[in-house]
C-alpha atoms as a PDB file:
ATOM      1  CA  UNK A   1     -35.218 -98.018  78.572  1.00  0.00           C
ATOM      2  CA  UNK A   2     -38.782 -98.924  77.752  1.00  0.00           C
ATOM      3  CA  UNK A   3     -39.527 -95.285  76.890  1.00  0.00           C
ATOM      4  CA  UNK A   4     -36.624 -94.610  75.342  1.00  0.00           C
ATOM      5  CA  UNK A   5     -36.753 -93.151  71.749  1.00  0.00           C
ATOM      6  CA  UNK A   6     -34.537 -95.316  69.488  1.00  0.00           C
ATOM      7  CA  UNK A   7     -34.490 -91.771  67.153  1.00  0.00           C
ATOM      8  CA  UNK A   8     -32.289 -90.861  70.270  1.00  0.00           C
ATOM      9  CA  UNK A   9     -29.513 -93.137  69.848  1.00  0.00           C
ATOM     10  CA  UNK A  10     -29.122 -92.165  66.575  1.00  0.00           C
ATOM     11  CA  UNK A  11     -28.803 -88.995  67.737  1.00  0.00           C
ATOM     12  CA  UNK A  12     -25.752 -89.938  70.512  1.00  0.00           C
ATOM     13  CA  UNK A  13     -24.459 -91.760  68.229  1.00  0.00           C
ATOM     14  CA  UNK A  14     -24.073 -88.999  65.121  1.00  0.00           C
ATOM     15  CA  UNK A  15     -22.565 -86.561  68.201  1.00  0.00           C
ATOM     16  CA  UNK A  16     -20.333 -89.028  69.400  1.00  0.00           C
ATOM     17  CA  UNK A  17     -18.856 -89.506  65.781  1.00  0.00           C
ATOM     18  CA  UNK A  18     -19.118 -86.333  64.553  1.00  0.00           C
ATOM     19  CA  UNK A  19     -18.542 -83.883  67.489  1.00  0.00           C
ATOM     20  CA  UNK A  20     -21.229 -81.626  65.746  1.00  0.00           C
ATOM     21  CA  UNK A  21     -25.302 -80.372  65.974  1.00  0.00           C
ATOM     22  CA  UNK A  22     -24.169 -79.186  62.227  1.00  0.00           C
ATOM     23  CA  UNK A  23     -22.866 -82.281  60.801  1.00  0.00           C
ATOM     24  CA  UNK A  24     -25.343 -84.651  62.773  1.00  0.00           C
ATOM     25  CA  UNK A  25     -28.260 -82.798  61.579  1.00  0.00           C
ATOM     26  CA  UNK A  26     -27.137 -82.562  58.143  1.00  0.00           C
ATOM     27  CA  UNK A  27     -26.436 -86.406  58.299  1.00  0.00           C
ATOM     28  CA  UNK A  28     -29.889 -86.921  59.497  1.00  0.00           C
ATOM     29  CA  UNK A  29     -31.721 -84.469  57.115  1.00  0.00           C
ATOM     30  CA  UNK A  30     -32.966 -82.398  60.260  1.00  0.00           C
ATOM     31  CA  UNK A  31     -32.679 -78.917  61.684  1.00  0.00           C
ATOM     32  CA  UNK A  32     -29.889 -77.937  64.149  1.00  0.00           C
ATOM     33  CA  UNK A  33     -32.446 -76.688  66.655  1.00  0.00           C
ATOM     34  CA  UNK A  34     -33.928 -80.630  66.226  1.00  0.00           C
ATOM     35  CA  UNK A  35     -30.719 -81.984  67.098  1.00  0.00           C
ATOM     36  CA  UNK A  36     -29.807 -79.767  70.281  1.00  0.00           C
ATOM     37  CA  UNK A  37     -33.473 -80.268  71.433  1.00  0.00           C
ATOM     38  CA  UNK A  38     -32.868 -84.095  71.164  1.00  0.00           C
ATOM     39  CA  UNK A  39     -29.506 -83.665  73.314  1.00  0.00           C
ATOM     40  CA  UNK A  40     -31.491 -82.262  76.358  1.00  0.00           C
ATOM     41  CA  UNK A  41     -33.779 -84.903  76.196  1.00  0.00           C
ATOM     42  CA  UNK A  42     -30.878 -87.613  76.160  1.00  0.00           C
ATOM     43  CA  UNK A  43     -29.289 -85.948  78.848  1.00  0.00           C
ATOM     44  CA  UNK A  44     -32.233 -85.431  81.153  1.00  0.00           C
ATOM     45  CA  UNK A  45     -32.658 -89.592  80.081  1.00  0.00           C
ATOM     46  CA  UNK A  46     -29.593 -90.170  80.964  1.00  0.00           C
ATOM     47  CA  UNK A  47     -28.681 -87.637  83.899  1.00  0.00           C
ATOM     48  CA  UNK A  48     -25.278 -86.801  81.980  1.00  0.00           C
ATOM     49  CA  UNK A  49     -24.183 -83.819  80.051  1.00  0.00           C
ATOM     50  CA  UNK A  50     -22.963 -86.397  77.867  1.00  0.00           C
ATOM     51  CA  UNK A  51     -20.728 -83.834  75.652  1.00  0.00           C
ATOM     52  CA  UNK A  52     -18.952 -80.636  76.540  1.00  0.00           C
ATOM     53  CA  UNK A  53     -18.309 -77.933  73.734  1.00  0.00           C
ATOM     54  CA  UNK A  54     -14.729 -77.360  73.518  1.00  0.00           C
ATOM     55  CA  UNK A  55     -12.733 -75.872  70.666  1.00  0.00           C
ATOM     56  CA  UNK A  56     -12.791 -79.061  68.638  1.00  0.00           C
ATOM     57  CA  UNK A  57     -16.446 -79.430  68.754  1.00  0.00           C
ATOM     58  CA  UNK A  58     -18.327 -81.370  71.250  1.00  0.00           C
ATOM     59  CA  UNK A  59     -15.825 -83.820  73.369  1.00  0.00           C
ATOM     60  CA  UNK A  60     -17.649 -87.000  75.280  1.00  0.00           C
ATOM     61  CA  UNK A  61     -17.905 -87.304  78.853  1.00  0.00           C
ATOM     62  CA  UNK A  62     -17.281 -90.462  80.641  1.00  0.00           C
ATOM     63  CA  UNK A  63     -20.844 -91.304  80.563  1.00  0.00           C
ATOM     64  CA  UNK A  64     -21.299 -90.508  76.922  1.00  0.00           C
ATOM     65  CA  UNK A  65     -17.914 -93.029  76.241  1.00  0.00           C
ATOM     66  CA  UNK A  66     -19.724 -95.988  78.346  1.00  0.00           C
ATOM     67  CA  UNK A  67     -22.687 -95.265  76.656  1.00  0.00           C
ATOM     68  CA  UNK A  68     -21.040 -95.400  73.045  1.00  0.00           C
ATOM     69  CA  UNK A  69     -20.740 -98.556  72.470  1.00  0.00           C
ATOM     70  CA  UNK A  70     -23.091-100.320  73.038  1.00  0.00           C
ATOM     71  CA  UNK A  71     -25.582 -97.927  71.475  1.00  0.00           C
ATOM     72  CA  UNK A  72     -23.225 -97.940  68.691  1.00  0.00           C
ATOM     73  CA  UNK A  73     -23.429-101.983  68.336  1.00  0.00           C
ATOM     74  CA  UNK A  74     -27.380-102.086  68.704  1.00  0.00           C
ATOM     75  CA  UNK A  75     -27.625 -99.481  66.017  1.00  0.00           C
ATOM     76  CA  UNK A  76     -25.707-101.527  63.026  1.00  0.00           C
ATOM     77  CA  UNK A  77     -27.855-104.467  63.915  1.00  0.00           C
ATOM     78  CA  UNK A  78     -30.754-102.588  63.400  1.00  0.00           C
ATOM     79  CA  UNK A  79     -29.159-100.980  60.269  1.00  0.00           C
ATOM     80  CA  UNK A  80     -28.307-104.611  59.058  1.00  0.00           C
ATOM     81  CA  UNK A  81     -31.529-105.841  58.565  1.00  0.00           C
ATOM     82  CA  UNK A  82     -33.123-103.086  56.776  1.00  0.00           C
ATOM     83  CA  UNK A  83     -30.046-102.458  54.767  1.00  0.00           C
ATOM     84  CA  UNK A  84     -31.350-103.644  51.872  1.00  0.00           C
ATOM     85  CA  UNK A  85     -34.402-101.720  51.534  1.00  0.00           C
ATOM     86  CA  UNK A  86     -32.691 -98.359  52.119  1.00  0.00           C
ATOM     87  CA  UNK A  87     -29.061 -99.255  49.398  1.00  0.00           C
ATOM     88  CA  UNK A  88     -27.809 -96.853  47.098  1.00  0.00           C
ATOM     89  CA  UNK A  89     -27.628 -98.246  43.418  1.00  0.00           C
ATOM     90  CA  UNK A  90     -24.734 -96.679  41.171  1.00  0.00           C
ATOM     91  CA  UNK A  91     -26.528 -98.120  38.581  1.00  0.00           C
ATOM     92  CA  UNK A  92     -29.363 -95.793  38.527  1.00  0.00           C
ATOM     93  CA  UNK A  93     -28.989 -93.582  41.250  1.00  0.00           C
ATOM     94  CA  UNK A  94     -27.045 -90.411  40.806  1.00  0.00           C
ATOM     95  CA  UNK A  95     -24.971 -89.585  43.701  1.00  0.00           C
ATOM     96  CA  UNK A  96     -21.636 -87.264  43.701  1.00  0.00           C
ATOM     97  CA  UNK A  97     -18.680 -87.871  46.722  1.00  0.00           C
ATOM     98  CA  UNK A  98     -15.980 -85.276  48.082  1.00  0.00           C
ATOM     99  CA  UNK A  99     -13.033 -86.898  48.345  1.00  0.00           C
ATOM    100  CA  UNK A 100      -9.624 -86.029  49.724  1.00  0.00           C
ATOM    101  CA  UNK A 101      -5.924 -87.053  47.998  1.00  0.00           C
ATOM    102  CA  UNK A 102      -2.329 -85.915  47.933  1.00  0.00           C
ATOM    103  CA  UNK A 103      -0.982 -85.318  44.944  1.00  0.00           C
ATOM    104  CA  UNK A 104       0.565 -89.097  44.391  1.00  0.00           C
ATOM    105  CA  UNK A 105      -2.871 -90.328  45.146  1.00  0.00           C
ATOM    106  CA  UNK A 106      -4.421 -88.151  41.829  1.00  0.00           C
ATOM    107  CA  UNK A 107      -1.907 -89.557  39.776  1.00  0.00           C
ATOM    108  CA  UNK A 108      -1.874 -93.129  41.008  1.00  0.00           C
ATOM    109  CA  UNK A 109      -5.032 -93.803  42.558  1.00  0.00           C
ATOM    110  CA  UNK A 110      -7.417 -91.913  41.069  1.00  0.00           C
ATOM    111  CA  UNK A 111      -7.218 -93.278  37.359  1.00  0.00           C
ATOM    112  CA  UNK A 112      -7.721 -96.388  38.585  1.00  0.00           C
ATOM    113  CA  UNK A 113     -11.102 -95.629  40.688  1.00  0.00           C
ATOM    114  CA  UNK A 114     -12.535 -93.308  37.673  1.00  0.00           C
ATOM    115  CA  UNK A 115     -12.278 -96.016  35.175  1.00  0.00           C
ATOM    116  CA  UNK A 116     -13.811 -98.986  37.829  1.00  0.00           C
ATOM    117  CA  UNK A 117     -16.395 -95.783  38.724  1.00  0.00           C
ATOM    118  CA  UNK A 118     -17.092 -95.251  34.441  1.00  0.00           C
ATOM    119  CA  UNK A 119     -18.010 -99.448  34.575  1.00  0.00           C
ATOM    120  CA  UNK A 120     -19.663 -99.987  37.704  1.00  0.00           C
ATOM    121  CA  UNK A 121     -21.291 -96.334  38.409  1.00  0.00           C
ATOM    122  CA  UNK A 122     -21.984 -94.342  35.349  1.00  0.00           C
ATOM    123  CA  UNK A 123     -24.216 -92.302  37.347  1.00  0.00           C
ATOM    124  CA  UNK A 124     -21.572 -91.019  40.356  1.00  0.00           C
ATOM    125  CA  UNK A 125     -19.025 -88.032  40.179  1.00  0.00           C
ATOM    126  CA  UNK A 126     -16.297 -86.654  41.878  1.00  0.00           C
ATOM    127  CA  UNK A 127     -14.419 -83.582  43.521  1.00  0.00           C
ATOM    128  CA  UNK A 128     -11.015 -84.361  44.873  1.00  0.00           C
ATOM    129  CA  UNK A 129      -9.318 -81.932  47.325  1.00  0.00           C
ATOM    130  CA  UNK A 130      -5.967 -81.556  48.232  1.00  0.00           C
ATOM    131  CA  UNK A 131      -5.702 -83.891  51.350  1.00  0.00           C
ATOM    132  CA  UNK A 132      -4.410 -81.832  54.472  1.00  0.00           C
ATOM    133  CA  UNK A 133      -3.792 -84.086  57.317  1.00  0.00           C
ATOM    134  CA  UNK A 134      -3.852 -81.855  59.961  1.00  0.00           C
ATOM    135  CA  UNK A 135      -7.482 -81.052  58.891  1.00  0.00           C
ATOM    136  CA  UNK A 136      -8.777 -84.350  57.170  1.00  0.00           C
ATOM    137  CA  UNK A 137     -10.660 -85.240  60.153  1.00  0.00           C
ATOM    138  CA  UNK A 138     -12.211 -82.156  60.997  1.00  0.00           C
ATOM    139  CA  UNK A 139     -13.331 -81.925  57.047  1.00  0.00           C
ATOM    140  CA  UNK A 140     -14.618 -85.805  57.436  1.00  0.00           C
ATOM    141  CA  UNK A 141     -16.371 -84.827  60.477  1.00  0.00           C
ATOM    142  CA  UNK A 142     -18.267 -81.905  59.518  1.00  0.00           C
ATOM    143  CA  UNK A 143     -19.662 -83.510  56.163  1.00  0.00           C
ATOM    144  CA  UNK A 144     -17.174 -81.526  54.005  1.00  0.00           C
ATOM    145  CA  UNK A 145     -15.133 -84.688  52.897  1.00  0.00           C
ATOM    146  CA  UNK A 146     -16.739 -88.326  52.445  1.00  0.00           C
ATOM    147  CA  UNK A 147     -13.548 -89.745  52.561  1.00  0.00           C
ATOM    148  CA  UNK A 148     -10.051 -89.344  52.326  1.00  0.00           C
ATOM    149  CA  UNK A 149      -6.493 -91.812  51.827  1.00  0.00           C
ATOM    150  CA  UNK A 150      -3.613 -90.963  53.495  1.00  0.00           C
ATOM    151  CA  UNK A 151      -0.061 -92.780  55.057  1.00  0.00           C
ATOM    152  CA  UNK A 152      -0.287 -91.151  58.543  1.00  0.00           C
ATOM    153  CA  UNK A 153      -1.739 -93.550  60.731  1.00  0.00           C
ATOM    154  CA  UNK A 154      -4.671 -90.980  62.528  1.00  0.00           C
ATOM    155  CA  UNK A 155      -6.419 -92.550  65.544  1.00  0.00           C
ATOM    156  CA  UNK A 156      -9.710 -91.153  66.479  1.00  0.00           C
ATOM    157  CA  UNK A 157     -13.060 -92.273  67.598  1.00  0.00           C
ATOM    158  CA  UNK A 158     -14.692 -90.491  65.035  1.00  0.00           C
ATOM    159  CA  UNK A 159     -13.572 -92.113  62.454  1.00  0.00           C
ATOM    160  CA  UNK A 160     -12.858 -95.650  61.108  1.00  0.00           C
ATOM    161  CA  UNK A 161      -8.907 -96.319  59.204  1.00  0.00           C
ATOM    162  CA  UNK A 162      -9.508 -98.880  56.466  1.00  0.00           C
ATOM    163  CA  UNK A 163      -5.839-100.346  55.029  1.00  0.00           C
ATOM    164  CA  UNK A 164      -5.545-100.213  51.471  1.00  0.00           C
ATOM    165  CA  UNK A 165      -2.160-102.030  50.701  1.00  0.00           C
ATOM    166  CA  UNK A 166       1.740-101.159  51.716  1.00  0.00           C
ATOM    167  CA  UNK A 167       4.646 -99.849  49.924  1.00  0.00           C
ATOM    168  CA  UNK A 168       8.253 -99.982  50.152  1.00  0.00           C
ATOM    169  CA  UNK A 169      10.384 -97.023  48.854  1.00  0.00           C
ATOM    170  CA  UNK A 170      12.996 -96.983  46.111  1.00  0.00           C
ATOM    171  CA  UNK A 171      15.301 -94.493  44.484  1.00  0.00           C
ATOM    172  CA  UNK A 172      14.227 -93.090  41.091  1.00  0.00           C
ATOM    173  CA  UNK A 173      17.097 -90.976  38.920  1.00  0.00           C
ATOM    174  CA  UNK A 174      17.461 -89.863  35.198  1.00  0.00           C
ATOM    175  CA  UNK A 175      17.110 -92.887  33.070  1.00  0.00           C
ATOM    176  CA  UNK A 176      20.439 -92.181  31.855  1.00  0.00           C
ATOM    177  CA  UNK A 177      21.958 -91.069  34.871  1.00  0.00           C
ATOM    178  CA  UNK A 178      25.740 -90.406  34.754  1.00  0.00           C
ATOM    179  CA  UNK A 179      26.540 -92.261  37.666  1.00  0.00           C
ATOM    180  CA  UNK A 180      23.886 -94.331  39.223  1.00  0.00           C
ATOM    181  CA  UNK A 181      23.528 -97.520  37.099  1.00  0.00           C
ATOM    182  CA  UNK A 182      22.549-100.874  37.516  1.00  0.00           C
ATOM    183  CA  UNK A 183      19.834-101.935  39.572  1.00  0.00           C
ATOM    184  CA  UNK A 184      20.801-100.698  43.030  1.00  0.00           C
ATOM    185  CA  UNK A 185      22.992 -97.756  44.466  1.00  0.00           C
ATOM    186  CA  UNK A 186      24.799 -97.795  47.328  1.00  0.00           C
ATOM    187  CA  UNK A 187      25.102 -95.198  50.183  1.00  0.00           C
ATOM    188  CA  UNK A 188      28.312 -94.280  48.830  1.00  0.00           C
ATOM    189  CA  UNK A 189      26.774 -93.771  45.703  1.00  0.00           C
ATOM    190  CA  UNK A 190      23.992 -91.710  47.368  1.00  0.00           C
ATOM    191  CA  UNK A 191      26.299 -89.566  49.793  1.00  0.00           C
ATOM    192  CA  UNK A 192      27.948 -88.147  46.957  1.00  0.00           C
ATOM    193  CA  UNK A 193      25.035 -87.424  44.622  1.00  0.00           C
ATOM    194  CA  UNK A 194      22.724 -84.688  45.135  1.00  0.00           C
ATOM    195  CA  UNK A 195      19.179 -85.105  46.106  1.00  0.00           C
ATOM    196  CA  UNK A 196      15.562 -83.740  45.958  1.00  0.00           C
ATOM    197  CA  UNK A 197      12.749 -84.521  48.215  1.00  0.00           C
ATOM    198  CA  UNK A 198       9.232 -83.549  49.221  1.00  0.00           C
ATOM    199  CA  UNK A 199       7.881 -81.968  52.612  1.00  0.00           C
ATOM    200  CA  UNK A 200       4.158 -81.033  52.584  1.00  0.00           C
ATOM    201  CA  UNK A 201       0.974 -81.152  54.192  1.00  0.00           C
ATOM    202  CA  UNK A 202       0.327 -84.366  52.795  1.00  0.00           C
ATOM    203  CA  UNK A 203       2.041 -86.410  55.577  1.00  0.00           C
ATOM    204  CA  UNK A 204       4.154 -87.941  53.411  1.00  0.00           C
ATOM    205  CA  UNK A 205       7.435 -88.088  55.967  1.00  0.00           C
ATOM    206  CA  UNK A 206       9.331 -91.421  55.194  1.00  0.00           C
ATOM    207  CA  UNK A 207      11.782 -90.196  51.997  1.00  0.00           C
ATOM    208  CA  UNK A 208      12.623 -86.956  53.795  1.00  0.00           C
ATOM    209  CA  UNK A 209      13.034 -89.034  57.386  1.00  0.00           C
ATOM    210  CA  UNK A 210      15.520 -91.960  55.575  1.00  0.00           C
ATOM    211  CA  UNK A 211      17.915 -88.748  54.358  1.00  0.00           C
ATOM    212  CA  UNK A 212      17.805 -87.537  57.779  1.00  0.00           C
ATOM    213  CA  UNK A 213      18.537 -91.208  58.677  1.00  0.00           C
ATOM    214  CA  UNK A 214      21.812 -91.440  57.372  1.00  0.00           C
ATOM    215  CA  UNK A 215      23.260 -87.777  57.048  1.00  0.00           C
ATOM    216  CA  UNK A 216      22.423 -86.829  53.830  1.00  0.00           C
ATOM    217  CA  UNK A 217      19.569 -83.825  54.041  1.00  0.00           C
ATOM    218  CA  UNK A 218      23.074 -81.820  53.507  1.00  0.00           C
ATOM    219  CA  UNK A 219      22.986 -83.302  50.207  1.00  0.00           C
ATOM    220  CA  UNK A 220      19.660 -81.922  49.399  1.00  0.00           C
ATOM    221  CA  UNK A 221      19.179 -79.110  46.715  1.00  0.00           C
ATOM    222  CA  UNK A 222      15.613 -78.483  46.497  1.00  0.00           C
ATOM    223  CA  UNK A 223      12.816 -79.371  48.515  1.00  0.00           C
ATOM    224  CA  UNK A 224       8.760 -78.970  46.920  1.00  0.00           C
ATOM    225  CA  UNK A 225       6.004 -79.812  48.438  1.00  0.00           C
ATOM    226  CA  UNK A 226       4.225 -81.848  45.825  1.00  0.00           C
ATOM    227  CA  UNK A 227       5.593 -85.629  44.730  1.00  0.00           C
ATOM    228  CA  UNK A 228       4.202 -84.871  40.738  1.00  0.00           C
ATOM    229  CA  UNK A 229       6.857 -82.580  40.095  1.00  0.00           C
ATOM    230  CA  UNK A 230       9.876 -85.223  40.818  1.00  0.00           C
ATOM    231  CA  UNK A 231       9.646 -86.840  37.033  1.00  0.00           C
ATOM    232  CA  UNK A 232       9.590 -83.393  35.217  1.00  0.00           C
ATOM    233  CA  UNK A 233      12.881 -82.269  37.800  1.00  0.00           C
ATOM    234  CA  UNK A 234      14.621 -85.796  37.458  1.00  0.00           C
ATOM    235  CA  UNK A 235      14.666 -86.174  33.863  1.00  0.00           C
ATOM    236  CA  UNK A 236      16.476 -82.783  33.155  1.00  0.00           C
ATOM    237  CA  UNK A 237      18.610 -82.974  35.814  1.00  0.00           C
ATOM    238  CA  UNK A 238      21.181 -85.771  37.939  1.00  0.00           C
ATOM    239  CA  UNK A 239      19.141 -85.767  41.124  1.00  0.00           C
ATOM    240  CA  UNK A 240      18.070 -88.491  43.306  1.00  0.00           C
ATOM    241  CA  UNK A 241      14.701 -88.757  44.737  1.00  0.00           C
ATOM    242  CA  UNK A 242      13.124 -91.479  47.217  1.00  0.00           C
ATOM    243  CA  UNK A 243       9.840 -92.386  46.471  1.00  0.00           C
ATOM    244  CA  UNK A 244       7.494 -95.223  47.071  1.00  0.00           C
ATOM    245  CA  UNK A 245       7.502 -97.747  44.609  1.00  0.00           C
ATOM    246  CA  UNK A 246       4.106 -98.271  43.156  1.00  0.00           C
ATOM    247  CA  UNK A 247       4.736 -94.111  42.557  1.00  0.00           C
ATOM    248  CA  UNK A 248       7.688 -94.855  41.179  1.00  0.00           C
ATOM    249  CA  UNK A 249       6.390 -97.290  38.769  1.00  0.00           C
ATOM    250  CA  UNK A 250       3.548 -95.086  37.715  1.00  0.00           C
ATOM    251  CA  UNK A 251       6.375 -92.563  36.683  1.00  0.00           C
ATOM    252  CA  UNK A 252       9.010 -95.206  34.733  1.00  0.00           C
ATOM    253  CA  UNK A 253       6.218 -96.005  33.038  1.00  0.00           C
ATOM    254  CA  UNK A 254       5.945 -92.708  31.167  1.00  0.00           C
ATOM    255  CA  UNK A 255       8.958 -90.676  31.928  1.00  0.00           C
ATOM    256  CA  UNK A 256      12.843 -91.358  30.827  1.00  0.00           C
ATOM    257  CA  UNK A 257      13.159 -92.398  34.362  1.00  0.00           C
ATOM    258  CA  UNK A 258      14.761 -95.634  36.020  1.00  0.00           C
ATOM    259  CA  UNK A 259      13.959 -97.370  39.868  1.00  0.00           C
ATOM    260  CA  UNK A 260      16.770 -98.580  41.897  1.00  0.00           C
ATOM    261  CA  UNK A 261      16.799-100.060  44.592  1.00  0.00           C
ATOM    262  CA  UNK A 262      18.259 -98.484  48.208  1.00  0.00           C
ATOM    263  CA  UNK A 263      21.052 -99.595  50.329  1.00  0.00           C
ATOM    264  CA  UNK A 264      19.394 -99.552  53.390  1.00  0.00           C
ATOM    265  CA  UNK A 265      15.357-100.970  54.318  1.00  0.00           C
ATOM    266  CA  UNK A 266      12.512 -98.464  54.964  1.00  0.00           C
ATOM    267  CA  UNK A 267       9.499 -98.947  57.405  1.00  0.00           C
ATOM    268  CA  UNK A 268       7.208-100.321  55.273  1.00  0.00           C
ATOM    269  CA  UNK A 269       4.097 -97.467  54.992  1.00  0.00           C
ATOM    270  CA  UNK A 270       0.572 -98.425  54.953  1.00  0.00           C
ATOM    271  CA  UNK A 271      -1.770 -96.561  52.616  1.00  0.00           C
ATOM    272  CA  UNK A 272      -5.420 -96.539  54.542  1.00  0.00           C
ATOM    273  CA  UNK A 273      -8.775 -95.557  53.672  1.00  0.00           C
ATOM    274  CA  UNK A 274     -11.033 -92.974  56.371  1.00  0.00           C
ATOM    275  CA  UNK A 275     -14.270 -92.913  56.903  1.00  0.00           C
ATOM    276  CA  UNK A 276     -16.801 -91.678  59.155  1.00  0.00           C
ATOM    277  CA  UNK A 277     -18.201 -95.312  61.247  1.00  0.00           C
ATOM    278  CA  UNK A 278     -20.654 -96.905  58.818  1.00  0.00           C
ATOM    279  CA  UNK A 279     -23.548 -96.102  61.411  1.00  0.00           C
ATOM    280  CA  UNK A 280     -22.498 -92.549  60.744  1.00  0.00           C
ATOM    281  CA  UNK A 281     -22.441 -93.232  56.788  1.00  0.00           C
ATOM    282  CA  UNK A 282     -25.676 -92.581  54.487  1.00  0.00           C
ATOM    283  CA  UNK A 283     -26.444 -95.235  52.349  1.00  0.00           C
ATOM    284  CA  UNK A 284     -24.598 -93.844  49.258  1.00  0.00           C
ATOM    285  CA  UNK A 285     -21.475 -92.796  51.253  1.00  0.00           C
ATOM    286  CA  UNK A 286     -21.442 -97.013  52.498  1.00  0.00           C
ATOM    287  CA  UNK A 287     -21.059 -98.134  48.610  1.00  0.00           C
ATOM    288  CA  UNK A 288     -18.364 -95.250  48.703  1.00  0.00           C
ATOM    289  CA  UNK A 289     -16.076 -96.823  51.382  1.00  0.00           C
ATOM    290  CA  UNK A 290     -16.856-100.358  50.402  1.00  0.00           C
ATOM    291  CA  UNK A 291     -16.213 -99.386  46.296  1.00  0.00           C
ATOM    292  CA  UNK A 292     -12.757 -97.550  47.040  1.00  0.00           C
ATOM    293  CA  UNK A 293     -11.866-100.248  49.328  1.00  0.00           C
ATOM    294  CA  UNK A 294     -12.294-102.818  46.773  1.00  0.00           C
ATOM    295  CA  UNK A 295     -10.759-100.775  43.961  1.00  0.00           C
ATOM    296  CA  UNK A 296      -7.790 -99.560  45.851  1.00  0.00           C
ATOM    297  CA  UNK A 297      -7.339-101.959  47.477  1.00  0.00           C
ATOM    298  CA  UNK A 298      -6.130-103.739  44.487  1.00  0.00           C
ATOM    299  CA  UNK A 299      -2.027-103.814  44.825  1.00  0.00           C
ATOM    300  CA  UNK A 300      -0.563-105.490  42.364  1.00  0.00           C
ATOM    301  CA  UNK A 301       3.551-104.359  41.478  1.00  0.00           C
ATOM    302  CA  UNK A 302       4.827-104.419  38.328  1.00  0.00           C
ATOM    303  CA  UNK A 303       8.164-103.977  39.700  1.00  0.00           C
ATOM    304  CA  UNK A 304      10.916-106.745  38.805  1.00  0.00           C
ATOM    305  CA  UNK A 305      13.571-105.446  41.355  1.00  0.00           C
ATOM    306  CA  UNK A 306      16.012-107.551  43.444  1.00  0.00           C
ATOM    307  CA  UNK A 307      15.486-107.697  47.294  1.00  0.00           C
ATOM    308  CA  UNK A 308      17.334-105.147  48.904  1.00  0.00           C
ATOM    309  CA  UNK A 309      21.239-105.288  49.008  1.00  0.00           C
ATOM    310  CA  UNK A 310      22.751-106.431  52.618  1.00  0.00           C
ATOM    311  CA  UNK A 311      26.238-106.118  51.462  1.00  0.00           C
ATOM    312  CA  UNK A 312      26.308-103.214  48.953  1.00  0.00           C
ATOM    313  CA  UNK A 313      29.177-103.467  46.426  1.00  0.00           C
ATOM    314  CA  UNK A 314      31.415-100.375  46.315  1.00  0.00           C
ATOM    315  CA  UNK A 315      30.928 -97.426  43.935  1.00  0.00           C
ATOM    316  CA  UNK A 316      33.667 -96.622  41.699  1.00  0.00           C
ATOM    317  CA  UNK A 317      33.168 -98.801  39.215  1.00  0.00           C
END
């Protein structure tokens, strides 16, 4: 390794992450043609294709996977100490971040990390996508997105799953509701009222899974694919919808709408923040992850709810 060209592991590094000559040069400010001629040298170093294109992008060989880490770990020391000399200020530095969100995300989370932005970053902007799971990581992985929050839990070496906080789900109905009153329903109560739930490409599955659960997607009238349009549907109508609390809160809080709690416990979701690995990160996409971390990470329920009911009282009251 005494000849060996540190410039190099960043290179093997970027591929491993990124699975791409595009998004690895772009990363390092280089051409393409830079990055695939810095490839043959690592694998004439190394004797190892080290990456095979497939339809994904480039996939690792076994050599490249041994290789990884400890490349990887040598790197962020080395990135550690001259940290400081290469940081992004929000202060005075201008710097705009692709982001993506479902649709409860824009209308919970991202209030909350535009305002902290307006006080700690006056000089940083925003363009929030529609998050597709089934893409996210492609989109972080070619440079398109700097990060995204989603439920799923996604599991890839290419990127890095940061959790945010958890939620529990609740009903929400009509705040004057005909027949769901009080502070919890039962699954009497729900088996005989109608319901409306959400199926997208947001990943959110848990509300639509629970119906499924205990026999009642029969009892569902309409089915979107967007969480934002539940208050607007609830309030004119005597629908039930599941929906996680914090959501739900958002919603009470300005809509004729009421939280209830279920008959039956939910797996608890996680909400989680992805990012590319911080060696893959430029310095202004590393204040990013750590800033939305810190701001989203913030959980605090304003719910005053009992616990869930293990003996639910009968309806017909």
């Amino acid at each position: 390794m005494r000849n060996f060209d540190l410039n190099l592991a960043r290179v093997f590094v970027l591929l491993y992450e990124t699975g791409s000559v595009t998004a690895t040069a772009e990363t390092l400010h280089v051409t393409q043609p830079t990055v695939s001629y810095s490839l043959g040298k690592l694998r004439r170093h190394f004797g190892d294709e080290l990456f095979r294109r497939t339809g994904r992008g480039l996939t690792p060989t076994a050599g490249a996977r041994r290789l990884y880490d400890p490349l990887r770990r040598a790197l962020a020391e080395i990135d550690g100490t001259i940290r400081q000399s290469d940081a992004f200020d929000p202060q005075t530095m201008p710097g705009r971040f692709t982001v993506a969100l479902t649709d409860l995300g824009e209308a919970t989370l991202l209030p909350r990390l535009l305002a902290a932005a307006r006080e700690r970053a006056p000089r940083v902007s925003f363009t929030v996508r529609a998050l597709d799971v089934d893409d996210a990581e492609q989109q972080l992985r070619r440079g398109d997105l700097d990060a995204f929050v989603a439920t799923p839990v996604l599991t890839s070496h290419r990127t890095v799953r940061i959790p945010l906080f958890q939620e529990r789900y609740v009903a929400m109905v009509a705040a004057d509701h005909p027949r769901v009153r009080g502070e919890r329903v039962t699954l009497e109560q729900l088996s005989a009222e109608h319901h409306a739930t959400v199926f997208g490409p947001s990943g959110h599955v848990v509300p639509r899974a629970a119906l499924a659960a205990h026999g009642l997607l029969d009892r569902v009238v309409v089915e979107a694919t967007r969480f934002s349009m539940l208050p607007y549907l609830l309030e004119q109508t005597d629908l039930v919808a599941v929906v996680p609390e914090y959501v739900g809160e958002v919603f009470t809080a300005s809509r004729r709408l009421r939280l209830v709690r279920l008959p039956f416990e939910t797996e608890p979701i996680e909400v989680a923040l992805y990012a590319r690995h911080e060696s893959s990160r430029s310095p202004s996409q590393r204040w990013l992850v750590q800033f939305m971390a810190e701001v989203l990470g913030e959980r605090v329920s304003r719910a005053q709810l009992p616990p869930y009911a293990v003996d639910p009282e009968p309806s017909g009251r």
